[in-house]
N, C-alpha and C. Protein backbone atom coordinates (compact mmCIF):
# COMPACT_ATOMS: atom_id res chain seq x y z
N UNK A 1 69.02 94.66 104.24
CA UNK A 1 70.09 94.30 105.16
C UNK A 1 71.40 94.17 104.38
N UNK A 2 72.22 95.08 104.96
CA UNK A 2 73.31 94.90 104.10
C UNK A 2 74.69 93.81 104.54
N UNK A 3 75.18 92.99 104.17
CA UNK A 3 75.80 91.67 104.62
C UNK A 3 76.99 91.98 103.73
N UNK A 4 77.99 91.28 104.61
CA UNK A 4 79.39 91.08 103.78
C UNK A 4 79.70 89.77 103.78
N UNK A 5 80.62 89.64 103.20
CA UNK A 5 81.28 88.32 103.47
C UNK A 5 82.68 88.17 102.38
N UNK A 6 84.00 87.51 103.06
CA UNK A 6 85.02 87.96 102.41
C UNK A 6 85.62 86.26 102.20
N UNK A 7 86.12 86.34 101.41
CA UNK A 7 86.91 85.00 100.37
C UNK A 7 88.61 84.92 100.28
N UNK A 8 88.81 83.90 99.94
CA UNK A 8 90.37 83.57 99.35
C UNK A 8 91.14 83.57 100.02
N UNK A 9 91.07 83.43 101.33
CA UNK A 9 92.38 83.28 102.42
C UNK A 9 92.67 81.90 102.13
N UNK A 10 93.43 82.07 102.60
CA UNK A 10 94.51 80.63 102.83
C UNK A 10 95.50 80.90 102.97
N UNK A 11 96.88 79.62 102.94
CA UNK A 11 98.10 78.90 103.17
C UNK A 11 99.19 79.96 102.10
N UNK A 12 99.95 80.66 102.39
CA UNK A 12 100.81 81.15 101.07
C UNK A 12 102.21 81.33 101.51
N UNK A 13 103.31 81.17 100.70
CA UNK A 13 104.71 80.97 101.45
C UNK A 13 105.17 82.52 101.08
N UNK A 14 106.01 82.89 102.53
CA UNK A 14 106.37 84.22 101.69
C UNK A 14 106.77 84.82 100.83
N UNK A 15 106.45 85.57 100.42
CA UNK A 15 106.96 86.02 98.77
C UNK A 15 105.76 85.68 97.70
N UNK A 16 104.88 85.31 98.30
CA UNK A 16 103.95 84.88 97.41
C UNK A 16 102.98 85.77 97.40
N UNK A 17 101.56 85.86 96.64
CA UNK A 17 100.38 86.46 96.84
C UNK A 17 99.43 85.50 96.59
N UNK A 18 98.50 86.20 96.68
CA UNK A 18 97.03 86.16 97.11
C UNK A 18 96.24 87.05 96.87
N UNK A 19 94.76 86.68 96.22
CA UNK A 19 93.98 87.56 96.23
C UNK A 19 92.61 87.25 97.33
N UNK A 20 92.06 88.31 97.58
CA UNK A 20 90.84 88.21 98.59
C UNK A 20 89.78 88.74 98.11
N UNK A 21 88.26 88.63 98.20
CA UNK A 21 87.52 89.16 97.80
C UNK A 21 86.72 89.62 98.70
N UNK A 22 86.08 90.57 98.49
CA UNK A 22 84.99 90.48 99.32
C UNK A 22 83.28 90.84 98.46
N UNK A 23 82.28 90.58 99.11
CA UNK A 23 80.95 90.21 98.42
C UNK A 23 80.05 90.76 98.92
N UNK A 24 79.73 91.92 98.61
CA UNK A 24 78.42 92.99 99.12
C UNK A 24 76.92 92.33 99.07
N UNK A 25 76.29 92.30 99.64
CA UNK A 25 74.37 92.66 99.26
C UNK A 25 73.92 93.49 99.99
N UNK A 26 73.14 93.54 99.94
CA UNK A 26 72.28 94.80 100.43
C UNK A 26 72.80 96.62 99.92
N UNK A 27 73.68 96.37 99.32
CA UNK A 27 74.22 97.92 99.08
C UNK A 27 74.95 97.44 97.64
N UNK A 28 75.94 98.75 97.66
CA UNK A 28 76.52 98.96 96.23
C UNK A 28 77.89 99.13 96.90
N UNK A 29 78.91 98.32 95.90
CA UNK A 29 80.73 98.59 96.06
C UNK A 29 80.56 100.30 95.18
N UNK A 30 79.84 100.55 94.15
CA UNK A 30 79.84 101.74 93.65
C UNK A 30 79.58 103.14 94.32
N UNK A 31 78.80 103.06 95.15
CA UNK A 31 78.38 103.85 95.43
C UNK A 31 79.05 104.29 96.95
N UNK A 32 79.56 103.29 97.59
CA UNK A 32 80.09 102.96 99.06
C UNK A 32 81.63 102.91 99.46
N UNK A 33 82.08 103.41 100.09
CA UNK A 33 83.73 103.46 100.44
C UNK A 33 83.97 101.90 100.93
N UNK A 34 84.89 101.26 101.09
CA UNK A 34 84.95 100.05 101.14
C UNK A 34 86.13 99.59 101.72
N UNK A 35 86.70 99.39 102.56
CA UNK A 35 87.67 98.85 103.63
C UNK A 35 88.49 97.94 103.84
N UNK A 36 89.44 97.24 103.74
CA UNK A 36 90.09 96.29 104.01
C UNK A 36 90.89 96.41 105.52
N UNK A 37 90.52 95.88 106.50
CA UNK A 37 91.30 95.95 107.73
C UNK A 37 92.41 94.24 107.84
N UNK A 38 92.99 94.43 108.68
CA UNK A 38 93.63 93.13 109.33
C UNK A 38 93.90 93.04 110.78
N UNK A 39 93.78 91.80 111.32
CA UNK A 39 94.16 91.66 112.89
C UNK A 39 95.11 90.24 112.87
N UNK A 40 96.61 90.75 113.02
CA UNK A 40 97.11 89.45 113.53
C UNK A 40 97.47 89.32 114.61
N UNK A 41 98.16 88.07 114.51
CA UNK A 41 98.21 87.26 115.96
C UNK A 41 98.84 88.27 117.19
N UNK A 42 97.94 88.43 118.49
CA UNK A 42 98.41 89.62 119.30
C UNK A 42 98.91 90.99 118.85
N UNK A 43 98.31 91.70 118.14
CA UNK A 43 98.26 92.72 117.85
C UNK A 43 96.67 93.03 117.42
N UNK A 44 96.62 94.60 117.56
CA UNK A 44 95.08 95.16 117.27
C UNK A 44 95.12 95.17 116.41
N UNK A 45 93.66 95.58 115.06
CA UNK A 45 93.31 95.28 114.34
C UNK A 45 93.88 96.78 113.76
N UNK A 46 94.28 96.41 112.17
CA UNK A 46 94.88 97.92 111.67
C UNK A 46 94.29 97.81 110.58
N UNK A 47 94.13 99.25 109.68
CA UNK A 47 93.77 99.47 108.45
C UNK A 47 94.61 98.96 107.52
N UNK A 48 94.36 98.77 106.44
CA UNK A 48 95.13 98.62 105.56
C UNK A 48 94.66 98.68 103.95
N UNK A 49 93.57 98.99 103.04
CA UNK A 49 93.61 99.68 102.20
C UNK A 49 92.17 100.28 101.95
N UNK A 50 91.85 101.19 101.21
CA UNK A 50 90.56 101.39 101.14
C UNK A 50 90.10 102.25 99.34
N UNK A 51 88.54 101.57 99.31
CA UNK A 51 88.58 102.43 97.94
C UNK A 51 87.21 102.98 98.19
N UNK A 52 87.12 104.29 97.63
CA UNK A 52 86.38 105.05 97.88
C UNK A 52 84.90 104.97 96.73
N UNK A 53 84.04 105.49 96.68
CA UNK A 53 82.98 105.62 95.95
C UNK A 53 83.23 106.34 94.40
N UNK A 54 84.16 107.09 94.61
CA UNK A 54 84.52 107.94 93.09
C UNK A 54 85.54 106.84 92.81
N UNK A 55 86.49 105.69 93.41
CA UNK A 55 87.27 104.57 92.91
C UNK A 55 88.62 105.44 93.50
N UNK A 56 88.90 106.20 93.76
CA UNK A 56 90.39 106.81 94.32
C UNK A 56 90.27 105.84 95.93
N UNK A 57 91.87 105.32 95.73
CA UNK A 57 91.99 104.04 96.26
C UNK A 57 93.44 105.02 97.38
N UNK A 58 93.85 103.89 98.68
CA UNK A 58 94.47 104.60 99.53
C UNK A 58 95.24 103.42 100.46
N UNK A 59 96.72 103.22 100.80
CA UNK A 59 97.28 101.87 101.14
C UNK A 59 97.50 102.47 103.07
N UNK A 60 98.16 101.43 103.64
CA UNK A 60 98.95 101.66 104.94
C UNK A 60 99.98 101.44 103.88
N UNK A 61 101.18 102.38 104.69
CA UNK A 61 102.54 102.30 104.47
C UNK A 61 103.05 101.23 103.59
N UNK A 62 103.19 100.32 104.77
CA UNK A 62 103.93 98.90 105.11
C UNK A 62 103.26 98.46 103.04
N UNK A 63 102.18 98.51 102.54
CA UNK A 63 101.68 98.12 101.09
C UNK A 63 101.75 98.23 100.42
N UNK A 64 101.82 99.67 100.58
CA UNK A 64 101.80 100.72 99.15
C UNK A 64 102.90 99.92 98.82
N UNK A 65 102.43 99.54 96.79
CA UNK A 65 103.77 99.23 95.66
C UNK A 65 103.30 97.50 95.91
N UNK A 66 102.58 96.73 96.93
CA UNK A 66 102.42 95.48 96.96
C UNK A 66 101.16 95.13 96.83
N UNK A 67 100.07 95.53 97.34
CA UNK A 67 98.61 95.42 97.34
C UNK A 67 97.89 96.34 96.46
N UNK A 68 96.96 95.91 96.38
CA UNK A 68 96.30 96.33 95.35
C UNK A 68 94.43 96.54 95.42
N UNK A 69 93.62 97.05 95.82
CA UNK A 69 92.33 97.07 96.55
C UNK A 69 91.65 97.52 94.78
N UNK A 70 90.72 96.86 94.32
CA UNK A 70 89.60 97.34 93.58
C UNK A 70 88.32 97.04 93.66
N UNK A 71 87.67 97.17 92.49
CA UNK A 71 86.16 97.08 92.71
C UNK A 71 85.83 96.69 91.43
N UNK A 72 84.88 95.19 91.18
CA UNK A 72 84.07 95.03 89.92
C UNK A 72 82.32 95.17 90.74
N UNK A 73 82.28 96.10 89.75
CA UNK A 73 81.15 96.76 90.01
C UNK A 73 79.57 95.88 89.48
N UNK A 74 79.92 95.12 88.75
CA UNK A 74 79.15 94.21 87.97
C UNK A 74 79.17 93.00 88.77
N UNK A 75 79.63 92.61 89.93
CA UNK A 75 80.19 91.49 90.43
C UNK A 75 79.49 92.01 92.07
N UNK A 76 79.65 92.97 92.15
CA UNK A 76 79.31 93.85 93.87
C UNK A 76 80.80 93.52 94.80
N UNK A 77 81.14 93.33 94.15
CA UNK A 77 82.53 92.89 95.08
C UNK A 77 83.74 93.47 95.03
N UNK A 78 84.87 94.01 95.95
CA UNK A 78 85.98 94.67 95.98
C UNK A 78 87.04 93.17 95.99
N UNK A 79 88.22 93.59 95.53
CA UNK A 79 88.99 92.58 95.89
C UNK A 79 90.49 93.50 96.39
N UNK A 80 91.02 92.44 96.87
CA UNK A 80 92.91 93.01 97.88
C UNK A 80 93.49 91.70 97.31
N UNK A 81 94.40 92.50 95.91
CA UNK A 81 95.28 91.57 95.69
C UNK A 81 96.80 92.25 96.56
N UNK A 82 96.98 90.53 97.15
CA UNK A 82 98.50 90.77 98.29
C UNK A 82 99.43 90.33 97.21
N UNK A 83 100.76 91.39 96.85
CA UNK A 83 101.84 90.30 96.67
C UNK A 83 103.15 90.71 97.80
N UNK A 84 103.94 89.79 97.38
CA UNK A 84 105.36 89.65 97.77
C UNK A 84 104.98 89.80 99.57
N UNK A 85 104.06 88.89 99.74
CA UNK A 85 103.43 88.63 101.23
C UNK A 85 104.47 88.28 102.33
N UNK A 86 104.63 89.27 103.61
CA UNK A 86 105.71 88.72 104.68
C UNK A 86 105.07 87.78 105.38
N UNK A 87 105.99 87.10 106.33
CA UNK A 87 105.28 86.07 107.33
C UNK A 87 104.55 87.04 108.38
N UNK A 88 104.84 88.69 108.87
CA UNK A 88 104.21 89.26 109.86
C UNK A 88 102.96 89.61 109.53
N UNK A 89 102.32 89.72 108.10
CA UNK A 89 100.84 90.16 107.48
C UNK A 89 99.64 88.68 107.61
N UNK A 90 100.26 87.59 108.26
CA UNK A 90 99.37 86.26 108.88
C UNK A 90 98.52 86.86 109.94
N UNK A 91 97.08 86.54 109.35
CA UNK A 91 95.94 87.30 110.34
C UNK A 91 94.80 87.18 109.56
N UNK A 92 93.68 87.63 110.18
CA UNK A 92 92.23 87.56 109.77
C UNK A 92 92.27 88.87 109.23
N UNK A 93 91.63 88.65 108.06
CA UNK A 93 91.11 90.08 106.85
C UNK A 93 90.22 90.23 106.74
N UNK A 94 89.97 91.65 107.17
CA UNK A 94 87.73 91.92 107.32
C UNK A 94 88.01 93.38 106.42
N UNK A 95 86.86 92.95 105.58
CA UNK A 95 86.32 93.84 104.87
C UNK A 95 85.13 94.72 105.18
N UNK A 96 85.37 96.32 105.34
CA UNK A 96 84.18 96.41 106.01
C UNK A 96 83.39 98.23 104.69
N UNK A 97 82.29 97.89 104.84
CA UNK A 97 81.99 98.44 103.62
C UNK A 97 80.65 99.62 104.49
N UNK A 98 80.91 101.20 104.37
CA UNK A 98 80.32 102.27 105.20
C UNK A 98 79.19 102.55 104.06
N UNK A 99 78.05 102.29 104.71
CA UNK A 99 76.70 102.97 104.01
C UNK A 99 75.71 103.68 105.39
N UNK A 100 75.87 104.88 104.33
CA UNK A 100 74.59 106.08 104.99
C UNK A 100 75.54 106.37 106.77
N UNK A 101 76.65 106.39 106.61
CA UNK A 101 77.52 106.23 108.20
C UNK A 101 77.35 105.54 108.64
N UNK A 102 77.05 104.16 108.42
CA UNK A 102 76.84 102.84 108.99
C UNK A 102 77.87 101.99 108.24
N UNK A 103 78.91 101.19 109.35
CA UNK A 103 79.70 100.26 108.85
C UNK A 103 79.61 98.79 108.95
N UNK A 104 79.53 97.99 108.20
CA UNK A 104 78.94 96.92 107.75
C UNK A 104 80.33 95.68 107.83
N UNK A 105 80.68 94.85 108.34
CA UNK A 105 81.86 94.31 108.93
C UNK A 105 81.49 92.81 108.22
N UNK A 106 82.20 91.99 107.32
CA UNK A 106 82.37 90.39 107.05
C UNK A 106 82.92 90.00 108.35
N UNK A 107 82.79 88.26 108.49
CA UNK A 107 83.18 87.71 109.81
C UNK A 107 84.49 87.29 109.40
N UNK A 108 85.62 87.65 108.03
CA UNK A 108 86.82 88.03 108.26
C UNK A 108 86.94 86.11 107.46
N UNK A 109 88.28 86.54 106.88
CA UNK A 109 89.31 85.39 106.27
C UNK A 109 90.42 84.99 106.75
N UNK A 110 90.83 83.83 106.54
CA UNK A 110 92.33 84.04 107.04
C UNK A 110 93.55 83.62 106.31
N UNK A 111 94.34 84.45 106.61
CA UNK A 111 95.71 84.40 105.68
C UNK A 111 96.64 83.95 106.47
N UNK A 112 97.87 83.18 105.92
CA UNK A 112 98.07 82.40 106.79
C UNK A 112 99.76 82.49 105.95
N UNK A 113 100.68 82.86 106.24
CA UNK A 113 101.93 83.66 105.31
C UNK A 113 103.07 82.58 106.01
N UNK A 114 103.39 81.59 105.16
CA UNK A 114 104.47 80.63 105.92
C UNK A 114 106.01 81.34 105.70
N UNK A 115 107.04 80.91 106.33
CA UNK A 115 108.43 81.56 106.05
C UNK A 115 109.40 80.37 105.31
């Protein structure tokens, strides 16, 4: 059974960062493409970075040059370091990690970007 579960949200004033983690079992961050989505307040849920199985990594717009998505492979876990965080990126962060075409969803963190 493959399970997620994602870390390190909290309270951060803008301009600040944050890192997030997220924590595989049942599968491999190595072997598996690996996802970072967000949903804030009244708005749908959007992509926002992803790293692939060969490690070639890929932002939304709005990131690229601020975030940062990797993988310790020894650890099973990807992490999304945020910096220079706006108050509009406040929202729940789900990590969702695709094995065998099956996508595997954490019940999400929350970031919380004061002004």
């Amino acid at each position: 059974q493959v399970q997620v579960v994602e870390s390190g949200g909290g309270l951060v004033q803008a301009g600040g960062s944050l890192r997030l983690s997220c924590s595989i079992s049942g599968s491999t961050v190595s072997n598996n493409t690996v996802d970072w989505y967000r949903q804030s307040p009244g708005k749908q849920r959007e992509w926002v970075a992803v790293i692939s199985s060969g490690g070639s990594t890929k932002y939304r717009d709005s990131v690229e040059g601020r975030f940062t998505i990797s993988r310790d492979n020894a650890k099973n876990t990807v992490n999304l370091d945020m910096g220079s965080l706006k108050s509009e990126e406040t929202g729940i962060y789900y990590c969702s990690i695709l094995v065998r075409g099956r996508s595997y969803w954490g019940q999400g963190t929350q970031v919380t970007v004061s002004s």
